[in-house]
N, C-alpha and C. Protein backbone atom coordinates (compact mmCIF):
# COMPACT_ATOMS: atom_id res chain seq x y z
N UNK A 1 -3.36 -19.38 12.69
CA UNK A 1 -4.09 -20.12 11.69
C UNK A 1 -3.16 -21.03 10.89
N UNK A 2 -1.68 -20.33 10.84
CA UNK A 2 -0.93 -21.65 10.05
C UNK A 2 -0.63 -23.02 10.23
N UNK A 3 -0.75 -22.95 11.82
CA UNK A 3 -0.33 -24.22 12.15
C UNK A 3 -0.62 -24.24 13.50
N UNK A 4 -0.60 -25.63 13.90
CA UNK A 4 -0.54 -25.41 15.61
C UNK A 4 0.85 -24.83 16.90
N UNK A 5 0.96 -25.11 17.26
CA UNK A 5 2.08 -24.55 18.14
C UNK A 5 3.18 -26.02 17.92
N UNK A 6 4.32 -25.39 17.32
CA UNK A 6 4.98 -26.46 16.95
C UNK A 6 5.33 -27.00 15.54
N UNK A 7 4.62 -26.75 15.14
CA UNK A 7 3.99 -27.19 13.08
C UNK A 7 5.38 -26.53 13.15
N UNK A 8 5.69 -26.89 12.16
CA UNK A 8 6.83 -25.96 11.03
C UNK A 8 6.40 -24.70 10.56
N UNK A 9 5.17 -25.19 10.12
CA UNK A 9 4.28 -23.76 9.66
C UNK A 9 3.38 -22.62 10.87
N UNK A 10 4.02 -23.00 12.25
CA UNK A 10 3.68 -22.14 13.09
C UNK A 10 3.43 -20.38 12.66
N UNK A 11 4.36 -19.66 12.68
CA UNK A 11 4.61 -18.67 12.48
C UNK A 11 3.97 -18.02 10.79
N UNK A 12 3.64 -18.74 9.93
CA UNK A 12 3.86 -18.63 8.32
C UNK A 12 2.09 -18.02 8.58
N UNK A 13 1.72 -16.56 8.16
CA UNK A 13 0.46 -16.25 7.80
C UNK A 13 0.60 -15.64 6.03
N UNK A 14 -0.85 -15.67 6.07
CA UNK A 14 -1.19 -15.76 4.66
C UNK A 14 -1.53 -13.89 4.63
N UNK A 15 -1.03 -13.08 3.84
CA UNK A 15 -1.24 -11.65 4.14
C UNK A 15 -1.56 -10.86 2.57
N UNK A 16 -2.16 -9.99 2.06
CA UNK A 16 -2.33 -10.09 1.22
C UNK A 16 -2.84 -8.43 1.39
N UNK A 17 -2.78 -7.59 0.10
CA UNK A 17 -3.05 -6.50 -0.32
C UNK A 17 -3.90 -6.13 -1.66
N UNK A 18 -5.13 -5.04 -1.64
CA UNK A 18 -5.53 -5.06 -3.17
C UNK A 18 -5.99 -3.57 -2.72
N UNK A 19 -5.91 -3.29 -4.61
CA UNK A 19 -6.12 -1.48 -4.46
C UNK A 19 -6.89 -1.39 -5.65
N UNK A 20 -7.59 -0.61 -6.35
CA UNK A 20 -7.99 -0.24 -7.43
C UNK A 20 -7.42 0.73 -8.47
N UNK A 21 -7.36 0.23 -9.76
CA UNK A 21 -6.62 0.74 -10.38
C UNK A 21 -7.73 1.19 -11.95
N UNK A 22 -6.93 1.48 -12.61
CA UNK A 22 -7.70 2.40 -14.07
C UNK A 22 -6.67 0.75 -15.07
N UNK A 23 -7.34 0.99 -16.09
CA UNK A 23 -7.31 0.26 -16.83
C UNK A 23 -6.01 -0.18 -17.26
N UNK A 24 -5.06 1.13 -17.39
CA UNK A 24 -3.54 1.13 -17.52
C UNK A 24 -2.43 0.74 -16.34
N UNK A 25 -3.56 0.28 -15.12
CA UNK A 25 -2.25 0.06 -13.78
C UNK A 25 -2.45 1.03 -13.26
N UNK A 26 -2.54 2.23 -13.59
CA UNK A 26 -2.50 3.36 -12.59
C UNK A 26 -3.27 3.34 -11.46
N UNK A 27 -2.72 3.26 -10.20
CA UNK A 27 -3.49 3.24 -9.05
C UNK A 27 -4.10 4.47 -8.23
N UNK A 28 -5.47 4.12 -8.32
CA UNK A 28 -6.19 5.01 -7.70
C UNK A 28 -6.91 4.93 -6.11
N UNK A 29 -7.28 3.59 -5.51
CA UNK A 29 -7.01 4.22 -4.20
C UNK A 29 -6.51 2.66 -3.89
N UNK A 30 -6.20 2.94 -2.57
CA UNK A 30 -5.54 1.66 -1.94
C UNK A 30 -5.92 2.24 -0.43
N UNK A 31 -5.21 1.16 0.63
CA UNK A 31 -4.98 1.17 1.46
C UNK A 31 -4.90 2.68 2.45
N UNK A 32 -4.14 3.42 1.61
CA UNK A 32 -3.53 4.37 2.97
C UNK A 32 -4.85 5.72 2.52
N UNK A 33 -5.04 5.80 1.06
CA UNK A 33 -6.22 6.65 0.43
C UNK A 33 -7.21 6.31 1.52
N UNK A 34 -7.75 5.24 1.44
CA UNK A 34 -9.15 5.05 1.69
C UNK A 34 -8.99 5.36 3.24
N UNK A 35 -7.76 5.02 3.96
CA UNK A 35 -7.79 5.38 5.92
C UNK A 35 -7.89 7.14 5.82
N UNK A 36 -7.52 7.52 4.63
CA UNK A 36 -7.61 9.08 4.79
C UNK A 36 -9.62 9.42 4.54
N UNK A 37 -9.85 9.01 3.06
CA UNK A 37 -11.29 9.42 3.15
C UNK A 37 -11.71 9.01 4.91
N UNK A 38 -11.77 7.19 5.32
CA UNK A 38 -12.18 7.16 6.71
C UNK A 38 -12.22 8.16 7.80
N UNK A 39 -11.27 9.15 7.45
CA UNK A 39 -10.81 9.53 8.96
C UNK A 39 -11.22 11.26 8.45
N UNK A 40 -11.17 11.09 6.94
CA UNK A 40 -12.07 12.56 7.28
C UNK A 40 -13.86 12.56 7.15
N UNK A 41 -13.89 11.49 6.72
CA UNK A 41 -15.83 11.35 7.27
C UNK A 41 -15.79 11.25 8.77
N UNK A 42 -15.07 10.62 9.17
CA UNK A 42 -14.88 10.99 10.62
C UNK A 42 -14.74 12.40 11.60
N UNK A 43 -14.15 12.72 10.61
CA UNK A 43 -13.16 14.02 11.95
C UNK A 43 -13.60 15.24 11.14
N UNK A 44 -14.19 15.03 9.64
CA UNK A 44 -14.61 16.49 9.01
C UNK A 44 -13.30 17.67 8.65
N UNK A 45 -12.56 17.07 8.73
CA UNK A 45 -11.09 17.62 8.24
C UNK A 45 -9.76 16.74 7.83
N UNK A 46 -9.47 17.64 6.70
CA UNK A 46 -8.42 16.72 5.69
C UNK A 46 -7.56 17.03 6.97
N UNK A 47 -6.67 18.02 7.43
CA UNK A 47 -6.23 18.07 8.75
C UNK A 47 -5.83 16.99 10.01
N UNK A 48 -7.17 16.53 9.97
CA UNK A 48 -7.28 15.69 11.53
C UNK A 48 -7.26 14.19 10.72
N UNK A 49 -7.34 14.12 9.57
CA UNK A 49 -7.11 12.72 9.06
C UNK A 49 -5.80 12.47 8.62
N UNK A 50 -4.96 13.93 8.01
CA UNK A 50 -3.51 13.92 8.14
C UNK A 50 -2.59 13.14 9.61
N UNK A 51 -3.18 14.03 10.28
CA UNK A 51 -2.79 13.77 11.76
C UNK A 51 -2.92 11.93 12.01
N UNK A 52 -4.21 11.58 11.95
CA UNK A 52 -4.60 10.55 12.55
C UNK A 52 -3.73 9.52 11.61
N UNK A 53 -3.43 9.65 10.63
CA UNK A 53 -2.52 8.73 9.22
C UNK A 53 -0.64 9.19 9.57
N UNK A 54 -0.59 10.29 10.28
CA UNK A 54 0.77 10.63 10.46
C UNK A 54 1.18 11.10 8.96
N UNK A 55 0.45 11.73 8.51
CA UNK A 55 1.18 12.49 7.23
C UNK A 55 1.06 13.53 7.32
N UNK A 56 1.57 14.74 6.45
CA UNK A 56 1.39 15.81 6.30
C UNK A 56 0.34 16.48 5.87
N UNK A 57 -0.26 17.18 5.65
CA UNK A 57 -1.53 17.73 5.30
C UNK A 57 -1.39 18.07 3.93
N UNK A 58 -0.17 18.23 3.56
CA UNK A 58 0.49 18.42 2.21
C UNK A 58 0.19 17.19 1.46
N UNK A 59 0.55 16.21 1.96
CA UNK A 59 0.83 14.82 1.73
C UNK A 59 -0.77 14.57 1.61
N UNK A 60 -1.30 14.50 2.29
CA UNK A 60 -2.76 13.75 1.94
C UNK A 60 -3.78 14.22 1.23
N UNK A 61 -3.49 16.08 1.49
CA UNK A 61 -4.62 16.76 0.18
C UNK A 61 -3.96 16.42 -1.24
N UNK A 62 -2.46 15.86 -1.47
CA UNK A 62 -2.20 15.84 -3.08
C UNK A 62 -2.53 14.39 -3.02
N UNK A 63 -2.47 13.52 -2.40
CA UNK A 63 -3.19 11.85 -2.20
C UNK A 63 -4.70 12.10 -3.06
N UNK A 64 -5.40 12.78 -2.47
CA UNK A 64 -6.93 12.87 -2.51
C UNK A 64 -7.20 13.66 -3.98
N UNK A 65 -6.26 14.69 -4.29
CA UNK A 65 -6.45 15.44 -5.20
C UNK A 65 -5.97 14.51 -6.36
N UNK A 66 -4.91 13.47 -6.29
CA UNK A 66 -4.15 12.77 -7.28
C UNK A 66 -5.54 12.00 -7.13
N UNK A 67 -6.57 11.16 -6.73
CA UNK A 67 -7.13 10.36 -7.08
C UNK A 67 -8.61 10.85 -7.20
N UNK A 68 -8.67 12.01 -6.90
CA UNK A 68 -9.74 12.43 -7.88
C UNK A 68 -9.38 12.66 -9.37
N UNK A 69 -8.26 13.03 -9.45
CA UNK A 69 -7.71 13.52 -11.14
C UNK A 69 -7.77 12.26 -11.84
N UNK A 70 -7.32 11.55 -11.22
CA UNK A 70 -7.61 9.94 -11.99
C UNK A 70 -9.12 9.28 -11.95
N UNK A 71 -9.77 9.99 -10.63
CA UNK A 71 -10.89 8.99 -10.92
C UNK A 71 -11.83 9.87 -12.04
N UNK A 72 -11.72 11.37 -12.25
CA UNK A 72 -12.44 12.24 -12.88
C UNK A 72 -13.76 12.65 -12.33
N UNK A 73 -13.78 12.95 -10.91
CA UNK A 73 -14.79 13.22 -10.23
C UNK A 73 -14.38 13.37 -9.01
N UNK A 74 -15.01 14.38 -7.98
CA UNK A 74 -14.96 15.04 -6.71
C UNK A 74 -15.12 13.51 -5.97
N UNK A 75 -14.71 13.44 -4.60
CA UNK A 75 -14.26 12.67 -3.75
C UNK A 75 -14.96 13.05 -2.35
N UNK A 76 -13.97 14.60 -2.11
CA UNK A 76 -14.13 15.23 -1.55
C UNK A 76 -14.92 16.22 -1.91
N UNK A 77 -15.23 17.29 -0.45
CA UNK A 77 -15.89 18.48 -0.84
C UNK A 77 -15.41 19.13 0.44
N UNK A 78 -14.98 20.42 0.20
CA UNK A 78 -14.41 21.45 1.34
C UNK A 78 -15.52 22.30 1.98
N UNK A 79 -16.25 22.53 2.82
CA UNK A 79 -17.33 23.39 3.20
C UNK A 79 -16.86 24.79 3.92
N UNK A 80 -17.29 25.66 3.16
CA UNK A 80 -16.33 27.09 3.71
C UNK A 80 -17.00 27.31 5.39
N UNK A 81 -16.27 28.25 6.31
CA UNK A 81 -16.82 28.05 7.97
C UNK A 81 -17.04 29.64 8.08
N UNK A 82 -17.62 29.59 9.36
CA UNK A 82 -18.59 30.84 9.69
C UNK A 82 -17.71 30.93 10.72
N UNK A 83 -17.97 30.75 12.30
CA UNK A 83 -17.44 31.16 13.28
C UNK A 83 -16.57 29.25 13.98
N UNK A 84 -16.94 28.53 13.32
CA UNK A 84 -16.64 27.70 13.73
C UNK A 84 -15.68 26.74 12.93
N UNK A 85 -15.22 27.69 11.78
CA UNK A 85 -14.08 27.64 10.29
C UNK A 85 -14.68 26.76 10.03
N UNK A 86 -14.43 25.99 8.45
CA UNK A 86 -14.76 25.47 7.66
C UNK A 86 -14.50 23.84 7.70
N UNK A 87 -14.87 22.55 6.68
CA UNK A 87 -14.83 21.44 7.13
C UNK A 87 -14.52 20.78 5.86
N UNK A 88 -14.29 19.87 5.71
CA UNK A 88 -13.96 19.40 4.24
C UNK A 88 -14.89 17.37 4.50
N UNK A 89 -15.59 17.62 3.96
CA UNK A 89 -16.78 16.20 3.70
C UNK A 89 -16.87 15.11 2.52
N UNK A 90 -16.93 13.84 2.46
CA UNK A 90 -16.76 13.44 0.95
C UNK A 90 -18.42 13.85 0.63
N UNK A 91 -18.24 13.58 -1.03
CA UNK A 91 -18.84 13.86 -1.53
C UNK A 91 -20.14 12.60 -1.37
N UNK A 92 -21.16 12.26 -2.26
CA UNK A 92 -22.05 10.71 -2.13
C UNK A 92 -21.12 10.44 -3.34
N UNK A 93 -20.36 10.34 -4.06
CA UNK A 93 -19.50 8.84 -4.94
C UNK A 93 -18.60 8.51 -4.23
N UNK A 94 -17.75 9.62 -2.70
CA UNK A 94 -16.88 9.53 -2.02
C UNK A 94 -16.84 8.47 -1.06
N UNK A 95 -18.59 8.84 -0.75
CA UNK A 95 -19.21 7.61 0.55
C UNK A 95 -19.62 6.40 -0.17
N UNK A 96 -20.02 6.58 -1.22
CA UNK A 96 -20.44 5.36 -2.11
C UNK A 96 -19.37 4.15 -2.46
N UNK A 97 -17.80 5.03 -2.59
CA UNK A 97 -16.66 4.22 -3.04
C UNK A 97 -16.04 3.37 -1.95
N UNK A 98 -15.92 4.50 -0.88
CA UNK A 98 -15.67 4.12 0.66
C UNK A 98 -16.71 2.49 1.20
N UNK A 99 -17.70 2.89 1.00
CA UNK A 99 -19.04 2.06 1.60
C UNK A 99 -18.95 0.56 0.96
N UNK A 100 -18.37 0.57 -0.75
CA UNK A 100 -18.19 -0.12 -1.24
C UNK A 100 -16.83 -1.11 -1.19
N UNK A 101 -16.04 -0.27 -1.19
CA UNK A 101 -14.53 -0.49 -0.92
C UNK A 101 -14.28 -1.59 0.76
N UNK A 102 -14.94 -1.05 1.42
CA UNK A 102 -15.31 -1.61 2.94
C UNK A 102 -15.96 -3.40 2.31
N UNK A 103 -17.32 -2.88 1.89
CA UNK A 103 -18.39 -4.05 1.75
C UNK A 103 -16.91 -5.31 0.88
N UNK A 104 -16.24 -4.60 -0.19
CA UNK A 104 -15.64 -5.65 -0.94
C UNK A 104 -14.35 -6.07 -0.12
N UNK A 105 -13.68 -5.01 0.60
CA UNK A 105 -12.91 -5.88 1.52
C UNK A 105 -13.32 -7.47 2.80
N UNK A 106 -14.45 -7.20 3.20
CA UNK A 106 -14.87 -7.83 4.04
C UNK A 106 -15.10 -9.03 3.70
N UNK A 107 -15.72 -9.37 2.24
CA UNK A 107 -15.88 -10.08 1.13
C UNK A 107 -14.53 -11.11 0.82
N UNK A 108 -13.62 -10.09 0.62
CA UNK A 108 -12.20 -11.10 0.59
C UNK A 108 -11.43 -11.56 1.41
N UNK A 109 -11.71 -11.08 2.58
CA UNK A 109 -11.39 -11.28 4.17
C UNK A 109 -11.97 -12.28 3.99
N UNK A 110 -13.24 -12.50 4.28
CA UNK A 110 -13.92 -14.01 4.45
C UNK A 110 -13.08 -15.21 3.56
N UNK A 111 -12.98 -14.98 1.79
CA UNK A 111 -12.86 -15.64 1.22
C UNK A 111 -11.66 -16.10 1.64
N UNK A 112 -10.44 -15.19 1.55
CA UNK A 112 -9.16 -15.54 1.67
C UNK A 112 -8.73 -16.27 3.22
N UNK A 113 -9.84 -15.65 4.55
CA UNK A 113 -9.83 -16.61 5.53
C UNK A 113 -10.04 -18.02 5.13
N UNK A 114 -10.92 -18.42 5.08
CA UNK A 114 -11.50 -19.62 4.44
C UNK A 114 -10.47 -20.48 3.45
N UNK A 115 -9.94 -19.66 2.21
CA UNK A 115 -8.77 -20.53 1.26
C UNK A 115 -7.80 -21.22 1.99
N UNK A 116 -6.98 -20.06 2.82
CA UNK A 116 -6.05 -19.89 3.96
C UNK A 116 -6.00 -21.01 4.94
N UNK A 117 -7.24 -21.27 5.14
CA UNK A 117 -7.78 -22.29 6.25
C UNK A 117 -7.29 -23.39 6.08
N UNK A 118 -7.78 -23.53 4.57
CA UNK A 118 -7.60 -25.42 3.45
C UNK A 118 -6.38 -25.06 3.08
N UNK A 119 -5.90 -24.25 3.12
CA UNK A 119 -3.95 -24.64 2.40
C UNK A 119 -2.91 -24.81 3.30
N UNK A 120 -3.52 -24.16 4.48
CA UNK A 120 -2.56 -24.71 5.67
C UNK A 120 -3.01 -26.17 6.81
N UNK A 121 -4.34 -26.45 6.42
CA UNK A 121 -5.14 -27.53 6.48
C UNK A 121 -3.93 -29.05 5.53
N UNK A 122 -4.00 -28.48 4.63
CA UNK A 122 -3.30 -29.42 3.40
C UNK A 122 -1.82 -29.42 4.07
N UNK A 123 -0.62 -28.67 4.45
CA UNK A 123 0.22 -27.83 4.68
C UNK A 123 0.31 -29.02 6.00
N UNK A 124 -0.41 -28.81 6.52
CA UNK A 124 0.20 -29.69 8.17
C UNK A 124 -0.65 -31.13 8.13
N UNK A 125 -1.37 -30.95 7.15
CA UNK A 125 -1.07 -33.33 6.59
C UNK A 125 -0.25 -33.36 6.52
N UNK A 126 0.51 -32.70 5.35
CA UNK A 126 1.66 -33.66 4.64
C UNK A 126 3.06 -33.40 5.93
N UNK A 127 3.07 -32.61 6.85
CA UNK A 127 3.52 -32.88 7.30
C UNK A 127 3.86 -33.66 8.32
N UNK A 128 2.94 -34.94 8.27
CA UNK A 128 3.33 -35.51 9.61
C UNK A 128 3.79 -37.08 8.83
């Protein structure tokens, strides 16, 4: 998208990151949070979303637990098991944040495609 094959600005993409935070900066989920909720609505275990993220299981239940403490509300929910052990599920503000979090990424994907478009549009006029 930066340029054509050749431009100066061949190689140069436009890349960009956003997370949600509390009023003071403190960040509450981002990027690697939200692939964990994904992957345990998926797989039904904090476990298999550890796995699938390459973290520790250590590592991602204090992730999940640190951003419920900040958000002040369950996320998750652990379901105790019978013969087939137990499962851990988000909660509906878990799927609600997720569902939302998705809808508003997609949102800035478009936009920032689109900006991206006209600045490297502008970007390879002036260069000729």
């Amino acid at each position: 998208m930066a340029g054509s094959k050749g431009s100066k600005y061949f190689d140069i993409f436009l890349n960009y990151k956003f997370w949600l935070t509390k009023k003071n900066g403190t960040e509450i989920l981002g990027k690697k949070v939200l692939s964990l909720l994904k992957d345990i609505d998926n797989e039904g275990s904090i476990q298999a979303a550890a796995n699938k993220n390459n973290i520790s299981y250590r590592k991602a239940w204090g992730d999940i637990k640190n951003a419920e403490s900040i958000l002040e509300f369950a996320i998750t929910e652990k379901k105790r098991g019978g013969k087939d052990g137990g499962k851990t599920v988000l909660t509906e503000d878990g799927k609600n944040m997720l569902n939302a979090f998705d809808e508003l990424e997609q949102e800035f994907d478009k936009a920032v495609y689109n900006t991206a478009k006209k600045f490297f549009h502008k970007l390879n006029k002036t260069q000729r």
